[in-house]
Protein backbone atom coordinates (compact mmCIF):
# COMPACT_ATOMS: atom_id res chain seq x y z
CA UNK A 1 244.42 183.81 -75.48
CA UNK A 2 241.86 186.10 -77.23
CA UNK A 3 240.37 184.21 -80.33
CA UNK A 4 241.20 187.21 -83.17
CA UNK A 5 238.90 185.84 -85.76
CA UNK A 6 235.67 184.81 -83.62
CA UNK A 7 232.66 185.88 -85.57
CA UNK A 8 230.63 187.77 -83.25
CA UNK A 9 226.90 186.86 -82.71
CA UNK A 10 225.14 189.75 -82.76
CA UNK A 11 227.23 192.17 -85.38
CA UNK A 12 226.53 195.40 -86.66
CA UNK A 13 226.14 193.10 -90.59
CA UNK A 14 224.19 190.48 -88.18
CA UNK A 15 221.34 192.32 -86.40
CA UNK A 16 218.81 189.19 -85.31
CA UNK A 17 220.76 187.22 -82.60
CA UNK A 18 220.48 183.60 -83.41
CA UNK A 19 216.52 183.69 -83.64
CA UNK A 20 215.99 179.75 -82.80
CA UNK A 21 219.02 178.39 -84.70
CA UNK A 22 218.27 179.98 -88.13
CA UNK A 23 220.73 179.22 -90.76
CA UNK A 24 223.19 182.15 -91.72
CA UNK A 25 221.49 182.59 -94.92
CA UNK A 26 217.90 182.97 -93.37
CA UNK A 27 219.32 185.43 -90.45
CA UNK A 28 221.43 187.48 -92.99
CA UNK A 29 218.79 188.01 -95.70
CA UNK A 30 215.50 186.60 -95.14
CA UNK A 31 214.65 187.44 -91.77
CA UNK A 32 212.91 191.23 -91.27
CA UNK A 33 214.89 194.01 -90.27
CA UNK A 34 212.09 195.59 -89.70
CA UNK A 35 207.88 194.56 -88.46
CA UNK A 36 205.21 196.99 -88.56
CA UNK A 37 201.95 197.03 -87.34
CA UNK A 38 199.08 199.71 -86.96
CA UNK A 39 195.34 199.87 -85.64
CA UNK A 40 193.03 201.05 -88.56
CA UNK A 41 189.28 202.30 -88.32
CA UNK A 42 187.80 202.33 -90.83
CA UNK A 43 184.52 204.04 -91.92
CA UNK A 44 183.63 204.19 -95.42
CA UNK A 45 184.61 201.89 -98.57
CA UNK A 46 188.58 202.56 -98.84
CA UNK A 47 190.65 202.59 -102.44
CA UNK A 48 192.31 199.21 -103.56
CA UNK A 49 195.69 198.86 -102.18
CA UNK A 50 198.62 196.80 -103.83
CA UNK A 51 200.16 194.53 -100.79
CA UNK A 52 203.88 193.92 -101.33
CA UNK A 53 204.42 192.67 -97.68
CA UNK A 54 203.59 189.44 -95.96
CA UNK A 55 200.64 191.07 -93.99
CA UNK A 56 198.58 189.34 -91.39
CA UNK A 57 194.87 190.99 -90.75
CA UNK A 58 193.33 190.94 -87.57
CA UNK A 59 189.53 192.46 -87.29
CA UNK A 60 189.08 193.77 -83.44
CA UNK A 61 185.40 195.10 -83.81
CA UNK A 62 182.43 195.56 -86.54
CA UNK A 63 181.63 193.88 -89.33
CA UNK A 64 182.36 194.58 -93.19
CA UNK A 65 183.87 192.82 -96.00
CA UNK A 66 187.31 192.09 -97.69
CA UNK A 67 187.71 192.76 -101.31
CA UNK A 68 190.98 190.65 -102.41
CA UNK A 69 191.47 190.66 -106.07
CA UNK A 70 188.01 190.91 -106.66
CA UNK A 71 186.95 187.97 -104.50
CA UNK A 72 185.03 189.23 -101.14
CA UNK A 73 185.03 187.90 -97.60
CA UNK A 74 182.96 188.52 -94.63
CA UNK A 75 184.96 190.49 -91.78
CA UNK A 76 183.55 190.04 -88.20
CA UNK A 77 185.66 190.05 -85.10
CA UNK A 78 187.92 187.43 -84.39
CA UNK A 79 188.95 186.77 -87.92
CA UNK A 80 192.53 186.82 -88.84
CA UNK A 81 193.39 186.90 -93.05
CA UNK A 82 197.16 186.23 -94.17
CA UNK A 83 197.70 188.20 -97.05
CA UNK A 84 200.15 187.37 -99.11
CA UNK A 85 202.34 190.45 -101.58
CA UNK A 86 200.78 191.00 -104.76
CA UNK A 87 196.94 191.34 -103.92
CA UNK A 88 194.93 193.97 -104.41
CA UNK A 89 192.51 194.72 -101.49
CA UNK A 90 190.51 196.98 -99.74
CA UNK A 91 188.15 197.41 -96.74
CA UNK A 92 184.10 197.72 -96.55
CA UNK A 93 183.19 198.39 -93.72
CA UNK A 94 179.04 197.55 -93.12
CA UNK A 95 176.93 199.50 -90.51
CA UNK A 96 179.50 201.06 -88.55
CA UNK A 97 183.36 200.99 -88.13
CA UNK A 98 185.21 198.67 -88.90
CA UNK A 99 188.91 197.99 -86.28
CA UNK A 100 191.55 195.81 -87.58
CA UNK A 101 195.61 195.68 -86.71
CA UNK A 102 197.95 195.23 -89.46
CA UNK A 103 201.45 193.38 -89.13
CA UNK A 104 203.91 193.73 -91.95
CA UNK A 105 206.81 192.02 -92.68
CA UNK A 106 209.15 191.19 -95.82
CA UNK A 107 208.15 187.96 -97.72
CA UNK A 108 211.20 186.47 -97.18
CA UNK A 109 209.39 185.64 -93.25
CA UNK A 110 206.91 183.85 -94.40
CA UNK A 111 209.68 181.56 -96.73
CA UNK A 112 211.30 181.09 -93.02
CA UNK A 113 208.19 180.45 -91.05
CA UNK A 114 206.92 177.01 -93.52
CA UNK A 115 210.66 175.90 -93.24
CA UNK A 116 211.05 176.24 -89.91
CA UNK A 117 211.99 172.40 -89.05
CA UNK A 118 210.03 172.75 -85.86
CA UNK A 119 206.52 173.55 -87.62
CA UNK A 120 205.39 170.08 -89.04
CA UNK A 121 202.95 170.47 -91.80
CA UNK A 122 201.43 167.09 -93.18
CA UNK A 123 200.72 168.79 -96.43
CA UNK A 124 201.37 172.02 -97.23
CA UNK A 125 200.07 174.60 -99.55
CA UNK A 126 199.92 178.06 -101.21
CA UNK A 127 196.89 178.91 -102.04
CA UNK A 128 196.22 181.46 -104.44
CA UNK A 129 193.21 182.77 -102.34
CA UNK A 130 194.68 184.10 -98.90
CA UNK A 131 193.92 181.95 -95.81
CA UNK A 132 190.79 183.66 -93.77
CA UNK A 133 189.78 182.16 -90.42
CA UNK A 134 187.50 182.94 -88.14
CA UNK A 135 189.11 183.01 -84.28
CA UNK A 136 187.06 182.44 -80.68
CA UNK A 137 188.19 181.34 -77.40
CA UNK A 138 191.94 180.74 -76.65
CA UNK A 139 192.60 181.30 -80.63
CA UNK A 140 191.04 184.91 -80.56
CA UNK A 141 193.03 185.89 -77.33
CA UNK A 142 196.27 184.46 -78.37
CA UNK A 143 195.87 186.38 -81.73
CA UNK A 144 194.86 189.98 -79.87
CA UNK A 145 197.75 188.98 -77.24
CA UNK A 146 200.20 188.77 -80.09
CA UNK A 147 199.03 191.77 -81.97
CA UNK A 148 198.87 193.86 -78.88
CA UNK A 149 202.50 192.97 -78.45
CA UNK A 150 203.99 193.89 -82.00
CA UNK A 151 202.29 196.69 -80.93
CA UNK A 152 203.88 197.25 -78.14
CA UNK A 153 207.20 196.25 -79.51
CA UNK A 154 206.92 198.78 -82.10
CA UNK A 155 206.46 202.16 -79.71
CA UNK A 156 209.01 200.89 -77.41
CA UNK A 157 211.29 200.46 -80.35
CA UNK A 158 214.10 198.21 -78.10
CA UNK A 159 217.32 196.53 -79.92
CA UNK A 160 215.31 193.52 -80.00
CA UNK A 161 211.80 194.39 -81.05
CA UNK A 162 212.55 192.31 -84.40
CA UNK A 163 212.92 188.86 -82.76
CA UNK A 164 209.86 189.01 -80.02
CA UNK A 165 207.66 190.66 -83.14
CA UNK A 166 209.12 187.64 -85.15
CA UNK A 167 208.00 184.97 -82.85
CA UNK A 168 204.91 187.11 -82.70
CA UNK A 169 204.20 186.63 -86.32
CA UNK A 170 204.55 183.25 -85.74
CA UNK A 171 201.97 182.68 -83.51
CA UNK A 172 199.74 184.05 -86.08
CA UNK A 173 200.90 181.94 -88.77
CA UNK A 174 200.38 179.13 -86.45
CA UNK A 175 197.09 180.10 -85.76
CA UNK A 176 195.92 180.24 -89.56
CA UNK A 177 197.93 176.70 -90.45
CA UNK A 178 195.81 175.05 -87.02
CA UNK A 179 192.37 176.73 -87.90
CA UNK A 180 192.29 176.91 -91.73
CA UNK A 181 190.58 173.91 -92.88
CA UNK A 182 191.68 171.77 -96.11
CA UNK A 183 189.39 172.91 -98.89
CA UNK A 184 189.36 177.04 -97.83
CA UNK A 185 186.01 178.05 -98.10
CA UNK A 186 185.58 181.63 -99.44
CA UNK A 187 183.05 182.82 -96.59
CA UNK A 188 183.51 182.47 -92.79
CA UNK A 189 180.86 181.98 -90.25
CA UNK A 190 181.10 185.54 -88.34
C-alpha cells in the first residue's frame, strides 16, 4: 500500500536533506541555499566593503591588517576572523601580499550553528567586535582543511555541496568558540 501523503525528504521546496536533525523551520528558511568561498590576494590598501553575510576570514600567507569599523587587527597566517553582516572592512596588506579565503553564508547559519543542541556553550556571547584568533598546529590545518574543501565543494558544484560546506562552516565556528578567549583582545600575537 503506497503511503499517498508521505512528505518526501529531500523535495524540490526542501533542498538540505535532514542536515543532523534540524527542525523544519531551520531546514526550510534558515539554512543556506547557497556557500561561497574565494581565494583573495591582495596587494595594496582595498576600499571599505559593507558585509551583509556571515563571513568567516582565513589569512593563508603575509601579513597586513584588518580595518573593521574603524577598529584594526593584525593579519598574519593562521588567523581566522568571523565577521558578522553589517561591518564595514577592508584589507591592508603590509610588505607584500596578503592571501586569505572567504566563506559566505546567509546569517540565518550562524542563528543555527549557536543553537545547535550538540554545541554546548557555558556562556555565550555576541560581541560587537568580531571574534579574531590566531590558529597553529592541528587548529591551523583543520581550518585550511575545511576551507580547501568549501573550495572544493564549490567548483564541483554536486547536489549536496550545501550540507558538506555547512558542516564545513562549522568547523570554523568551532574553531573560533574553542580558541577565542573570554575578554577578546583587539590584537593577536602573529
Amino acid at each position: 500500500m503506497a503511503k499517498e501523503n508521505a512528505p518526501e525528504a529531500n523535495t524540490a521546496q526542501n533542498n538540505h536533506g535532514v542536515l543532523s536533525g534540524a527542525h523544519d523551520y531551520f531546514v526550510n528558511n534558515v539554512l543556506p541555499d547557497d556557500i561561497k568561498a574565494c581565494v583573495k590576494r591582495i596587494k595594496s590598501p582595498t576600499l571599505y566593503m559593507n558585509n551583509h553575510d556571515e563571513t568567516f576570514i582565513l589569512v593563508r600567507a603575509g601579513k597586513g591588517r584588518l580595518a573593521v569599523n574603524g577598529l584594526e587587527y593584525k593579519l598574519c597566517a593562521g588567523t581566522l576572523i568571523n565577521l558578522g553582516p553589517f561591518h564595514r572592512y577592508r584589507y591592508i596588506p603590509e610588505g607584500g601580499e596578503l592571501e586569505v579565503v572567504e566563506a559566505r553564508t546567509n546569517p540565518g547559519t550562524y542563528v543555527y550553528m549557536i543553537a545547535n543542541p550538540y554545541l554546548r556553550l557555558e556562556q555565550f556571547s555576541v560581541p560587537s567586535e568580531p571574534p579574531v584568533v590566531h590558529l597553529t598546529g592541528l587548529y591551523a590545518d583543520i581550518a585550511n582543511e575545511s576551507m580547501n574543501g568549501i573550495l572544493v565543494e564549490m567548483e564541483k558544484k554536486s547536489p549536496d555541496r550545501t550540507g558538506l560546506c555547512f558542516c564545513y562552516l562549522t568547523d570554523l565556528f568551532g574553531l573560533i568558540t574553542e580558541k577565542r578567549p573570554k575578554k577578546q583582545p583587539r590584537q593577536i600575537q602573529c
